[in-house]
Every structure is written in structure tokens, then in C-alpha cells.
N, C-alpha and C. Protein backbone atom coordinates (compact mmCIF):
# COMPACT_ATOMS: atom_id res chain seq x y z
N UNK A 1 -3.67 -1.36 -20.40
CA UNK A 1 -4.94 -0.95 -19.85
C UNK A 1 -5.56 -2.07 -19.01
N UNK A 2 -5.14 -3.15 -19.79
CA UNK A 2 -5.88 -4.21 -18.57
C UNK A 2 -5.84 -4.33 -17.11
N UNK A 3 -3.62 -4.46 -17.08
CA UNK A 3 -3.16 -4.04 -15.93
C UNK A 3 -4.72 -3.15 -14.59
N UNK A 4 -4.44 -1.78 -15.19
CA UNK A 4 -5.71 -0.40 -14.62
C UNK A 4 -6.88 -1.23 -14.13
N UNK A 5 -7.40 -2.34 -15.58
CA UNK A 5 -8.62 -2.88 -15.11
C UNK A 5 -8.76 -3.63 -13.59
N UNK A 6 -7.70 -4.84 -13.70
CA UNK A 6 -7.44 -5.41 -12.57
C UNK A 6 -7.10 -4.79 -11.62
N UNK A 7 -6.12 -3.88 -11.79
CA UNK A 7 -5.87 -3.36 -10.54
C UNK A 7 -7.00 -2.54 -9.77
N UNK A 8 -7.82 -2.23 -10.43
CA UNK A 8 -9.14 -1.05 -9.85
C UNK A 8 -10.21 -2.30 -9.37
N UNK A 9 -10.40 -3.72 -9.58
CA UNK A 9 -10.62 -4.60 -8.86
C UNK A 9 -10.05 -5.05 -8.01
N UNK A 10 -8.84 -5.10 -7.81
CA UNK A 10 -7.98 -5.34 -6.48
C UNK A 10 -8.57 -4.43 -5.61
N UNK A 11 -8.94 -3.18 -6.42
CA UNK A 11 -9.19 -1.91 -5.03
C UNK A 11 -10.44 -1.90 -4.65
N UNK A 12 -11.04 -2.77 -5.64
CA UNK A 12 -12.83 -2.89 -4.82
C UNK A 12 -13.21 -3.50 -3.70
N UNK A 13 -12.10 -4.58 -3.98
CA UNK A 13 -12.11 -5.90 -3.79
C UNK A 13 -11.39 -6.09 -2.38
N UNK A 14 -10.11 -4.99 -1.66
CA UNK A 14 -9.47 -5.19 -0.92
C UNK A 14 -10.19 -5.63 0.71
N UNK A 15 -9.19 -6.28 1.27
CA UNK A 15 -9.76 -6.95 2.64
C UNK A 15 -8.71 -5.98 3.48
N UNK A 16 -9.37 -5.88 4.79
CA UNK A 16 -8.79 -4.84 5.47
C UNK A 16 -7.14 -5.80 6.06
N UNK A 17 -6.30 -5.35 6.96
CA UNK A 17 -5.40 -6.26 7.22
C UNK A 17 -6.51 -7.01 8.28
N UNK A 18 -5.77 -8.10 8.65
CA UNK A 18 -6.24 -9.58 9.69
C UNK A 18 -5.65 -9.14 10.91
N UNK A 19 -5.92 -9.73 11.54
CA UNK A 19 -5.42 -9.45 13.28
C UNK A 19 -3.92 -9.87 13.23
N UNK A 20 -3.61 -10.71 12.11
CA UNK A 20 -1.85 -10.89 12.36
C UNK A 20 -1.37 -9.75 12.05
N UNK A 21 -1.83 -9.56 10.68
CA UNK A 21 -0.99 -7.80 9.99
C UNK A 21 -1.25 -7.13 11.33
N UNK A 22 -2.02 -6.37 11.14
CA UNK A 22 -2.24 -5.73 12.48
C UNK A 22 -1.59 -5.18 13.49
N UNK A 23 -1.47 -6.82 14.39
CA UNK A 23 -0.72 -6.40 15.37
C UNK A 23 0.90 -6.19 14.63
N UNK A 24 1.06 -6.91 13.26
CA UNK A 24 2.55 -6.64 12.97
C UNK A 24 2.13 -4.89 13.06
N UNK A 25 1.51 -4.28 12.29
CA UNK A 25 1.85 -3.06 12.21
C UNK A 25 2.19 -2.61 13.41
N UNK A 26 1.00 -2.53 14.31
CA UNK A 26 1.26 -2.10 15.94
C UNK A 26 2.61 -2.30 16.44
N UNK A 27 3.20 -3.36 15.94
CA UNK A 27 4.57 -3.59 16.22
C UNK A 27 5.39 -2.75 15.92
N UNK A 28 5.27 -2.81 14.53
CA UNK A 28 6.49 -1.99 14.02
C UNK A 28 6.41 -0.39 14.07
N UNK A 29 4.78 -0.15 13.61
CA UNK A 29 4.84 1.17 13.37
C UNK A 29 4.49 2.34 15.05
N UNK A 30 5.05 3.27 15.18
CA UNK A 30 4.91 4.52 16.76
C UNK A 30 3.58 4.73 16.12
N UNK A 31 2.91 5.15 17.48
CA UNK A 31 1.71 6.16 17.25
C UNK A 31 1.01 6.79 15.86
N UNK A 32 2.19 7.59 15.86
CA UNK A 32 1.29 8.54 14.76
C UNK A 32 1.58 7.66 13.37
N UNK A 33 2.82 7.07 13.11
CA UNK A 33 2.86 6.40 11.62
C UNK A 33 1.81 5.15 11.34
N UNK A 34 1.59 4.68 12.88
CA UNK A 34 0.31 3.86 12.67
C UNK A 34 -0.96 4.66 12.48
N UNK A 35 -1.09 5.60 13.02
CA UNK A 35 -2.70 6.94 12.57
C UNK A 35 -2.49 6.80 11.15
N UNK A 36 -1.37 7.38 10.64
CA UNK A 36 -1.00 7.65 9.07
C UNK A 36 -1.87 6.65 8.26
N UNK A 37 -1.03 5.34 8.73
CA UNK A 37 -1.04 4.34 8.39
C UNK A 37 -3.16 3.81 7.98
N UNK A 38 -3.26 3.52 9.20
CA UNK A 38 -5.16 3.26 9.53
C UNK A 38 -5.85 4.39 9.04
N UNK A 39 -5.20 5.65 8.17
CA UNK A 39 -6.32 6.74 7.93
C UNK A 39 -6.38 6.50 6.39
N UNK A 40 -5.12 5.59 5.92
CA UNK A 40 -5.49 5.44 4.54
C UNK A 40 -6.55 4.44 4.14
N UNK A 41 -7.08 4.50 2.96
CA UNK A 41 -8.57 3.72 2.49
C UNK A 41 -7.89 2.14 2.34
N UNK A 42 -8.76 1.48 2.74
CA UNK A 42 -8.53 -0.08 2.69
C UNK A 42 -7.68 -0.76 1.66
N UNK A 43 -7.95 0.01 0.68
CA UNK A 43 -7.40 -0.76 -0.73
C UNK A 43 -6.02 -0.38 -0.64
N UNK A 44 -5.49 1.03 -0.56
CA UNK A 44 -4.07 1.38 -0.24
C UNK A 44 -3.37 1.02 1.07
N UNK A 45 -4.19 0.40 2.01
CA UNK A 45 -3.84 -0.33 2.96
C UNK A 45 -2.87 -1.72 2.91
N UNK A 46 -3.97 -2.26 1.88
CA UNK A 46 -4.17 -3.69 1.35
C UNK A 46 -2.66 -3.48 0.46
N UNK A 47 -2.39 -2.53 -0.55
CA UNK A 47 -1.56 -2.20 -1.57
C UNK A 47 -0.05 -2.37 -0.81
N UNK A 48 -0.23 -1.42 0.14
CA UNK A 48 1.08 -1.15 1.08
C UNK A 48 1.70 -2.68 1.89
N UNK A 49 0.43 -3.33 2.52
CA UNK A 49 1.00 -4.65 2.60
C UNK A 49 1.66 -5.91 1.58
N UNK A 50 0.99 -5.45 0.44
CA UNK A 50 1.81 -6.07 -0.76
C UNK A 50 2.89 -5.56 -1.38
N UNK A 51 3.41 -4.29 -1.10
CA UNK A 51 4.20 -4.06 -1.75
C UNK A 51 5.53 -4.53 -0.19
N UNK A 52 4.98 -4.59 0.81
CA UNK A 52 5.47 -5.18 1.71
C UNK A 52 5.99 -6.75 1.61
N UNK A 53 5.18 -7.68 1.21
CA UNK A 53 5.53 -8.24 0.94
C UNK A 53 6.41 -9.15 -0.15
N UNK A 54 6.36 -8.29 -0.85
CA UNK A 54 7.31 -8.22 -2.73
C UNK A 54 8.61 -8.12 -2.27
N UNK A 55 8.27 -6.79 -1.07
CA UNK A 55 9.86 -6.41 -0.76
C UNK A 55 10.53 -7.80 -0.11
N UNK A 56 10.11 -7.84 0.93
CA UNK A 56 9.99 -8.92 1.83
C UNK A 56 11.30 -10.09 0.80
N UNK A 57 10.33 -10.45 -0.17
CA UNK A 57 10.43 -11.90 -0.91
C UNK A 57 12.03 -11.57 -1.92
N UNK A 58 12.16 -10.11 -2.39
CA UNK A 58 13.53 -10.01 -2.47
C UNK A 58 13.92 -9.74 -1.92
N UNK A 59 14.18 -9.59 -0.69
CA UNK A 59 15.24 -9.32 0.27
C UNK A 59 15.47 -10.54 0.69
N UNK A 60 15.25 -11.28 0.57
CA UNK A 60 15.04 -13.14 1.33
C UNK A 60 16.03 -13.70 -0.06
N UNK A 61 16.02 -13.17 -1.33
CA UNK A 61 16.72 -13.88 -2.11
C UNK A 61 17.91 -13.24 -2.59
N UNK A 62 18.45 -12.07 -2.20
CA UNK A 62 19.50 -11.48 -1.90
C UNK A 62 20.17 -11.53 -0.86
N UNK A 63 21.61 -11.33 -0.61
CA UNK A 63 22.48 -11.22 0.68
C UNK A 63 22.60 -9.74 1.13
N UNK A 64 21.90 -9.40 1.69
CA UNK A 64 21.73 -7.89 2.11
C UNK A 64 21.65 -7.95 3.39
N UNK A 65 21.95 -6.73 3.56
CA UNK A 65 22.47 -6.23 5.32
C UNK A 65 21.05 -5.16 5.70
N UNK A 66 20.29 -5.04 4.65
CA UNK A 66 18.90 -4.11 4.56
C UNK A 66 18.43 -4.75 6.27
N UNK A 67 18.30 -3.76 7.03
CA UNK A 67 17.08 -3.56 8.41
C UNK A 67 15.89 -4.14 7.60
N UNK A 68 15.58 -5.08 8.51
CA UNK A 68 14.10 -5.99 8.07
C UNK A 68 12.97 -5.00 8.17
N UNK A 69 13.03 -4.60 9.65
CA UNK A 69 12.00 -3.80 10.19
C UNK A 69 11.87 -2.28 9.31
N UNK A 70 13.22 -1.65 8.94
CA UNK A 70 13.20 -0.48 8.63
C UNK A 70 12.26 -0.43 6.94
N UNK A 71 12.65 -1.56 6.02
CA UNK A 71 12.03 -1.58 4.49
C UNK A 71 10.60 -1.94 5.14
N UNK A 72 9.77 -3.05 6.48
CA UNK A 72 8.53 -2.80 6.74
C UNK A 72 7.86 -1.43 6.30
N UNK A 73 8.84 -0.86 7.82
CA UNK A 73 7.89 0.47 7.45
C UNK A 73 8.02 1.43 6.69
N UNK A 74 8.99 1.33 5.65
CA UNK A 74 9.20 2.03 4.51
C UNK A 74 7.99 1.57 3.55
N UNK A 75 7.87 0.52 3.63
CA UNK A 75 6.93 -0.19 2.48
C UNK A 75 5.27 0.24 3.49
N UNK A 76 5.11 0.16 4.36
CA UNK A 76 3.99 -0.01 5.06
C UNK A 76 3.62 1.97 4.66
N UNK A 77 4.20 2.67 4.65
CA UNK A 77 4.26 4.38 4.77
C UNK A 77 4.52 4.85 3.65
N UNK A 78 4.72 4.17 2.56
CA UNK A 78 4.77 4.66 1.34
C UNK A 78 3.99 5.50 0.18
N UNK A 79 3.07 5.19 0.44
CA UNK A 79 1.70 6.08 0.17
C UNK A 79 0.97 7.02 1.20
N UNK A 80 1.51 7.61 2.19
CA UNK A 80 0.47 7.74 3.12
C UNK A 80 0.07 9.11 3.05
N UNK A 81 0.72 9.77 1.54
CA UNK A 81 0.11 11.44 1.55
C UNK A 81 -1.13 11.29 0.87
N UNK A 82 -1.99 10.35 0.83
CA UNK A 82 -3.13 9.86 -0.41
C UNK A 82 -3.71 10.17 0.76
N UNK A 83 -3.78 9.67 2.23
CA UNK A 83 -4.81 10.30 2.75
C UNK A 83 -6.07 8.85 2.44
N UNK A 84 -6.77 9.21 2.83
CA UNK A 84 -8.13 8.41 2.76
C UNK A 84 -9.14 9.35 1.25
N UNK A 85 -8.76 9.63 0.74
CA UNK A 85 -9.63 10.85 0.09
C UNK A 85 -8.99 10.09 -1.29
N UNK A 86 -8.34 9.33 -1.54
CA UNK A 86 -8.39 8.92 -2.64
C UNK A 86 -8.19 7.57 -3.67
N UNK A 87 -9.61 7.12 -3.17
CA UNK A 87 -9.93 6.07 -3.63
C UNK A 87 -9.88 5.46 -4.90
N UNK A 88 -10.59 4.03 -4.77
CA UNK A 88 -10.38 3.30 -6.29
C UNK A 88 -10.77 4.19 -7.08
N UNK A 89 -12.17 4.78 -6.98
CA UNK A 89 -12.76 5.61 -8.49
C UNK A 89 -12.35 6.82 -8.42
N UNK A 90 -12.02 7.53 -7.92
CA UNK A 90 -10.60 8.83 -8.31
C UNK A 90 -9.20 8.49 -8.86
N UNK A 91 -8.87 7.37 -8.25
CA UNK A 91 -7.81 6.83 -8.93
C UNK A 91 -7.67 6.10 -10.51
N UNK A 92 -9.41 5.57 -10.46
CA UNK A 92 -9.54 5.05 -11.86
C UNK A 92 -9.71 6.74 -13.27
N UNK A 93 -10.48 7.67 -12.10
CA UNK A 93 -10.54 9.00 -12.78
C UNK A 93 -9.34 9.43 -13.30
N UNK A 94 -8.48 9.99 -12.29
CA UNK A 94 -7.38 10.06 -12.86
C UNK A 94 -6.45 9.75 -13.54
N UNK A 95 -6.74 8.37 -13.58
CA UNK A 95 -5.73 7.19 -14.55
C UNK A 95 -6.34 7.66 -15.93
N UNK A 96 -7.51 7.59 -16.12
CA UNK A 96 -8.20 7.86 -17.48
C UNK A 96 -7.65 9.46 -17.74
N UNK A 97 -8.21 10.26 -17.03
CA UNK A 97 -7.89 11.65 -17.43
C UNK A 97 -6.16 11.65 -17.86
N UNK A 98 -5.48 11.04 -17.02
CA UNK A 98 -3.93 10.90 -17.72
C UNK A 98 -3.70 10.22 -19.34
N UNK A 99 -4.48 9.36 -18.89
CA UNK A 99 -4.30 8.38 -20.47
C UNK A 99 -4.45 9.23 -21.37
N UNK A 100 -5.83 10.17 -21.45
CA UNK A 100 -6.40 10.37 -22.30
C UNK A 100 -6.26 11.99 -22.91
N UNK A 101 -5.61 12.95 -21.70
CA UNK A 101 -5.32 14.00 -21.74
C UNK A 101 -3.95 14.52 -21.10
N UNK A 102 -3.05 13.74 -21.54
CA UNK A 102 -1.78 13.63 -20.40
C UNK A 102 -1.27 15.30 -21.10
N UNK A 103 -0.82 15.52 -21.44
CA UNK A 103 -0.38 16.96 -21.70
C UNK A 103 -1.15 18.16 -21.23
């Protein structure tokens, strides 16, 4: 449960990307996967660049033939059916309503 706690402060707490992310996205991502991308809420923004970078950090310590660019935007688009509509406190809602009534 703590995990939930922190993490629903990560999502209060998130900073939008910086002008470096950014233009990386612009880079990597076409048109519309960048819309996708900028329509989700800051915190799952913020989320997607970290899980970007996790990836990132094992792929750097493995010998893999993995497309750099392609796990980006796999990792960058990974969430993007959330939409903007579902934020930290729906997400903290639902986490509880699961805990507590999962069946």
C-alpha cells in the first residue's frame, strides 16, 4: 500500500517534460502519436518518460539488437488509451475500489 501512497505523489507531484524531452518526443514521435502522446495528463506523461527511461538503462546493460528508437516510442505510447480523463485521484479511486472490492 505504501508503494499506491508514493506513487499517487509522484502523480501530484509530476513536472511536465523540459524542452529536451520534448523536442526528443517531436523527434521520435509522427503527428498524431505525438497528439496521443500531449493529450495524456502530466503525471502519465511524466510516468511514460520513466518507464522510458528504465527501459533505456536495460537495454544499455544487455547485448541486444532492440531498435533504440522503436522501445522509445513503445515506452513513450504505452498508456495512451487513459486519455487525459484519468488522473491521480481516479486512479487512487480505483486502486482502493480494487483493493477493497476486487471481486
Amino acid at each position: 500500500m505504501s508503494n499506491r501512497v508514493l506513487q499517487f505523489f509522484r502523480g501530484i507531484f509530476a513536472k511536465a517534460p523540459d524542452k529536451q524531452e520534448q523536442n526528443m518526443i517531436n523527434d521520435l514521435l509522427a503527428p498524431e502519436a505525438r497528439q496521443a502522446f500531449y493529450s495524456m495528463n502530466i503525471a502519465d506523461q511524466r510516468h511514460s518518460l520513466n518507464v522510458m527511461y528504465t527501459a533505456l538503462m536495460f537495454m544499455a546493460t544487455e547485448k541486444s539488437s532492440i531498435d533504440a528508437d522503436l522501445l522509445k516510442r513503445c515506452c513513450l505510447l504505452h498508456d495512451i488509451g487513459r486519455g487525459e480523463s484519468m488522473g491521480c485521484i481516479k486512479k487512487s479511486y480505483a486502486g482502493l475500489l480494487d483493493k477493497f472490492f476486487h471481486s
